[in-house]
Protein backbone atom coordinates (compact mmCIF):
# COMPACT_ATOMS: atom_id res chain seq x y z
CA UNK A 1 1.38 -28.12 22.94
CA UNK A 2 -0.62 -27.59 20.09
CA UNK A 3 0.24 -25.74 16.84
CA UNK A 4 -2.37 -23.66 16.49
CA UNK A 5 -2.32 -22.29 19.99
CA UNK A 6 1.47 -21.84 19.61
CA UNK A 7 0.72 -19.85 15.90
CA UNK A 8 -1.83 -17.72 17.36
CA UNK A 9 0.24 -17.04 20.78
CA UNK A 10 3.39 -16.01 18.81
CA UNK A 11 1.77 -13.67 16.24
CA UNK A 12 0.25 -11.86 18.24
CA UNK A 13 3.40 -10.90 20.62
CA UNK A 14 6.71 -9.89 19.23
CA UNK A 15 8.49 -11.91 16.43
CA UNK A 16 11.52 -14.15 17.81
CA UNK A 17 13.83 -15.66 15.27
CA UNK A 18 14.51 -18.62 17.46
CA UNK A 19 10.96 -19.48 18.47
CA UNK A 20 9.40 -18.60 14.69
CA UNK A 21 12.52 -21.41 13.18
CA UNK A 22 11.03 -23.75 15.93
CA UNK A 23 6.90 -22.84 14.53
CA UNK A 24 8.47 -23.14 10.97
CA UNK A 25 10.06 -26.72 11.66
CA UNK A 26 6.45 -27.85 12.80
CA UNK A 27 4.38 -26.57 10.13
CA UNK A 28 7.04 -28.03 7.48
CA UNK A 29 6.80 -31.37 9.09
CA UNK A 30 2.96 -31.33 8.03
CA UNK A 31 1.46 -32.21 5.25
CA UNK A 32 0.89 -29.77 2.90
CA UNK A 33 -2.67 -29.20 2.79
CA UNK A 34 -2.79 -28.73 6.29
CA UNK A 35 -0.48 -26.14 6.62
CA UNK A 36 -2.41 -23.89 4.95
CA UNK A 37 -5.66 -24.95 6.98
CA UNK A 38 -3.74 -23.62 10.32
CA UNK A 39 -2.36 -20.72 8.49
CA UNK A 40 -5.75 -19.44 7.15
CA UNK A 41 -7.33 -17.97 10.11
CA UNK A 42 -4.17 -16.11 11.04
CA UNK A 43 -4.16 -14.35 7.86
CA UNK A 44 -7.90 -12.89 9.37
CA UNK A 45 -6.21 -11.62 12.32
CA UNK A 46 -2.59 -11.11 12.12
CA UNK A 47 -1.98 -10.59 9.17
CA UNK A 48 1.67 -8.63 8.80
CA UNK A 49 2.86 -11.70 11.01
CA UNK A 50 0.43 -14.72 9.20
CA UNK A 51 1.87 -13.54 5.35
CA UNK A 52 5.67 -13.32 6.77
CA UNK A 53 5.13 -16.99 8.07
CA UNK A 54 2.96 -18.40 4.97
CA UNK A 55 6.12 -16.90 2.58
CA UNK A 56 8.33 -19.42 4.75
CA UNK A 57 6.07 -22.34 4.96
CA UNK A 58 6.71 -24.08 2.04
CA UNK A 59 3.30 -24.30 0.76
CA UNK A 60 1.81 -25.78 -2.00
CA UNK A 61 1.85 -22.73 -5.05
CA UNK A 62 -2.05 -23.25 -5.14
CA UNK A 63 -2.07 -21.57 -1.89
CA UNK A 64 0.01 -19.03 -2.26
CA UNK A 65 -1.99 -18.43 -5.38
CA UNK A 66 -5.40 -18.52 -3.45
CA UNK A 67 -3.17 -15.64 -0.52
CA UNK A 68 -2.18 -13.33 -3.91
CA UNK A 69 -5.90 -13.58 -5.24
CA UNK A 70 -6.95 -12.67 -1.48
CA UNK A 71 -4.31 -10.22 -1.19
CA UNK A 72 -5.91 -8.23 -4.34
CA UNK A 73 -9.87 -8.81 -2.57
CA UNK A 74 -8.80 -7.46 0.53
CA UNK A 75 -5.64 -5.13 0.41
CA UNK A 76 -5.59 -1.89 0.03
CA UNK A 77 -3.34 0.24 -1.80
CA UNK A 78 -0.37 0.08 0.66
CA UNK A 79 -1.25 -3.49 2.40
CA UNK A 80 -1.36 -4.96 -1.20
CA UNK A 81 2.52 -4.78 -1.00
CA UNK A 82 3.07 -7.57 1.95
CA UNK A 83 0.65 -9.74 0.03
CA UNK A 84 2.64 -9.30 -2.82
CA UNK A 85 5.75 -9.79 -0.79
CA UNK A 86 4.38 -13.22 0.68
CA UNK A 87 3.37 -14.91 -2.60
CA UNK A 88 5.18 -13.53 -6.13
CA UNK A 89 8.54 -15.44 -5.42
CA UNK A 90 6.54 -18.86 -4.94
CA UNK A 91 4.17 -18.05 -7.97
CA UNK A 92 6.68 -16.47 -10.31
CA UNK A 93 6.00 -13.04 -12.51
CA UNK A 94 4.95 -14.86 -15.36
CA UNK A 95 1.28 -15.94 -13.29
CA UNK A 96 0.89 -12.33 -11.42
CA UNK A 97 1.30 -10.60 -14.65
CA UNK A 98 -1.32 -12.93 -16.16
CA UNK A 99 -3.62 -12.99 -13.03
CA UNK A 100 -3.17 -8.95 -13.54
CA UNK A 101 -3.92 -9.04 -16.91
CA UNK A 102 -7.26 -10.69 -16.59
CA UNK A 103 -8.51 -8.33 -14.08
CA UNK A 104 -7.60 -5.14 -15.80
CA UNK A 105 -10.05 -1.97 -14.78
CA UNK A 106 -9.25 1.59 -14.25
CA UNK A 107 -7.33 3.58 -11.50
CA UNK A 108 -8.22 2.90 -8.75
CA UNK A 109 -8.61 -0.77 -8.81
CA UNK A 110 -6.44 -3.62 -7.11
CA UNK A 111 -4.52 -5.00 -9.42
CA UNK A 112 -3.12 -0.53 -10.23
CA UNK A 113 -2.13 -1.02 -6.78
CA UNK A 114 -0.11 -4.07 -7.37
CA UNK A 115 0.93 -2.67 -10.59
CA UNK A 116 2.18 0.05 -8.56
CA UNK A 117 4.21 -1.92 -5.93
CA UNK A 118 5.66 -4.28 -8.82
CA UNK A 119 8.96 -2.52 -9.51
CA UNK A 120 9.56 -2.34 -5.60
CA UNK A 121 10.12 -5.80 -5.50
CA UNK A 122 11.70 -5.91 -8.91
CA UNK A 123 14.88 -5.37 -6.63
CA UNK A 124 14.48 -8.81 -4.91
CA UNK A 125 13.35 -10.63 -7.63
CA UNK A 126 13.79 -9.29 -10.89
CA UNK A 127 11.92 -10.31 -14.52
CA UNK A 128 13.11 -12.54 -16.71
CA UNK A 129 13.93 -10.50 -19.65
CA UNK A 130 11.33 -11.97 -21.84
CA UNK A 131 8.72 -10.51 -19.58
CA UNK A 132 9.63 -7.28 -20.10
CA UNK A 133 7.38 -6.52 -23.35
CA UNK A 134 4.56 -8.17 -21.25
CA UNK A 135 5.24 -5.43 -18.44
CA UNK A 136 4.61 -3.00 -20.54
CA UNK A 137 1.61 -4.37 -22.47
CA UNK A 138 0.17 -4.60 -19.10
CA UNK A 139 0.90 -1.25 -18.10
CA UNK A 140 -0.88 -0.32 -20.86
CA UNK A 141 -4.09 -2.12 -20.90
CA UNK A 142 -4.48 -0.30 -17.19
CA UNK A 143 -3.49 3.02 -18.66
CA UNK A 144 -6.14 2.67 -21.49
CA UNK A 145 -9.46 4.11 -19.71
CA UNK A 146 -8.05 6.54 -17.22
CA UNK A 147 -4.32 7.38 -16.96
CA UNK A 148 -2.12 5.58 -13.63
CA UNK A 149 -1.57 8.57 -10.93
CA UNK A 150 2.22 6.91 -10.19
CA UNK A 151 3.37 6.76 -13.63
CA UNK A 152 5.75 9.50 -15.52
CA UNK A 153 4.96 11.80 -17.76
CA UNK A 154 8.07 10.40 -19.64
CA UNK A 155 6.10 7.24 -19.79
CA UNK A 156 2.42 9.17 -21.60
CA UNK A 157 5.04 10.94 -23.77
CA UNK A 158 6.40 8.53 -25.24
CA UNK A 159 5.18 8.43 -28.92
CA UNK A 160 2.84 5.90 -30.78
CA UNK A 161 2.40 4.81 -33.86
CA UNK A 162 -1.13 3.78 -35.52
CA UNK A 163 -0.38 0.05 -34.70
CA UNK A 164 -0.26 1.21 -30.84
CA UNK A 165 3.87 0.13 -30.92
CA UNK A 166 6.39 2.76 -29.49
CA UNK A 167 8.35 4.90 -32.00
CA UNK A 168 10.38 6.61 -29.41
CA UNK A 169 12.54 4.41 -27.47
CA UNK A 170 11.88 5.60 -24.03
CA UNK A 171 13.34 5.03 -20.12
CA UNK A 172 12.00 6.17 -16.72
CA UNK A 173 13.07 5.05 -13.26
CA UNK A 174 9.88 3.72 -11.37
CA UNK A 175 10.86 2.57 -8.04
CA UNK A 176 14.46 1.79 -8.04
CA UNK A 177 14.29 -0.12 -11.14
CA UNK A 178 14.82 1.64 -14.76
CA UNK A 179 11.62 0.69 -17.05
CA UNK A 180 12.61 0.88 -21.43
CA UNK A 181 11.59 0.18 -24.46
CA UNK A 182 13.00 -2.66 -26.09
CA UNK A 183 14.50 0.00 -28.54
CA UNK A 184 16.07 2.05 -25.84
CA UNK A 185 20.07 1.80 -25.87
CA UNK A 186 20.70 1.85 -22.09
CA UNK A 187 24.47 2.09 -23.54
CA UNK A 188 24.09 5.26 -24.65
């Protein structure tokens, strides 16, 4: 049978472990520019189902860059999660922090929402620790113009000096996953 009959018959009826392995096999076994070309129009209509099976696919990472840029057109402020879910592992934090950074605007804007949903899957896949300072830098590019709506007050309060560095070490919990300044003691 063909592929893209099978893709489009099994996302749109209940997911099956045993038949999605099968699907899987058969889309690895193509080349790798066409496995985004049957993926694609799936995305359009199925898209909880289309993401779950493009994070498995082993695609190339310029796809899964062209799904995150897509994910931050189209999503909303909840969706923009399961885009984020499908793609950040295979691009890495390093590229979605600097694909973030470039698109900076104020709340509400896509990349606030993926901002938002960041520390969510910090769980899963955490930073590297040298991306930490960057995490915050980008936090506070977004904050510039209009404060975030999800972010602490611990977070506003936290104390500035005229070069724009922190002079109060500070720490909030955002989503499971505990945020500091590089001059906060978590020791203590």
């Amino acid at each position: 049978m063909d592929l893209d009959a099978d893709l489009r018959a099994y996302v749109a009826g209940r997911r099956d472990s045993k038949q999605e392995q099968a699907l899987l096999r058969r889309i690895r076994a193509l080349a790798r520019p066409q496995r985004m070309e049957i993926l694609a129009p799936l995305l359009k209509t199925h898209l909880r189902q289309a993401l779950f099976i493009a994070d498995r696919a082993q695609l190339a990472r310029g796809d899964y860059l062209v799904i995150f840029k897509r994910g931050l057109a189209e999503a909303d402020a909840s969706s923009i999660k399961m885009w984020m879910d499908a793609t950040v592992r295979h691009l890495g934090w390093r590229t979605v922090i600097s694909i973030l950074r470039n698109m900076a605007a104020p709340w509400p804007c896509p990349g606030a929402f993926a901002l938002y949903h960041m520390p969510f899957l910090l769980r899963d896949y955490p930073f590297p620790p040298s991306l930490k300072e960057e995490f915050i830098q980008l936090l506070e590019l977004y904050e510039r113009e209009k404060p975030l709506p999800f972010l602490l007050d611990s977070w506003r309060n936290r104390g500035k000096t005229n070069r724009g560095k922190t002079n109060r070490p500070f720490v909030f919990v955002w989503g499971g996953s505990q945020i500091a300044s590089s001059e906060f003691d978590v020791e203590k």
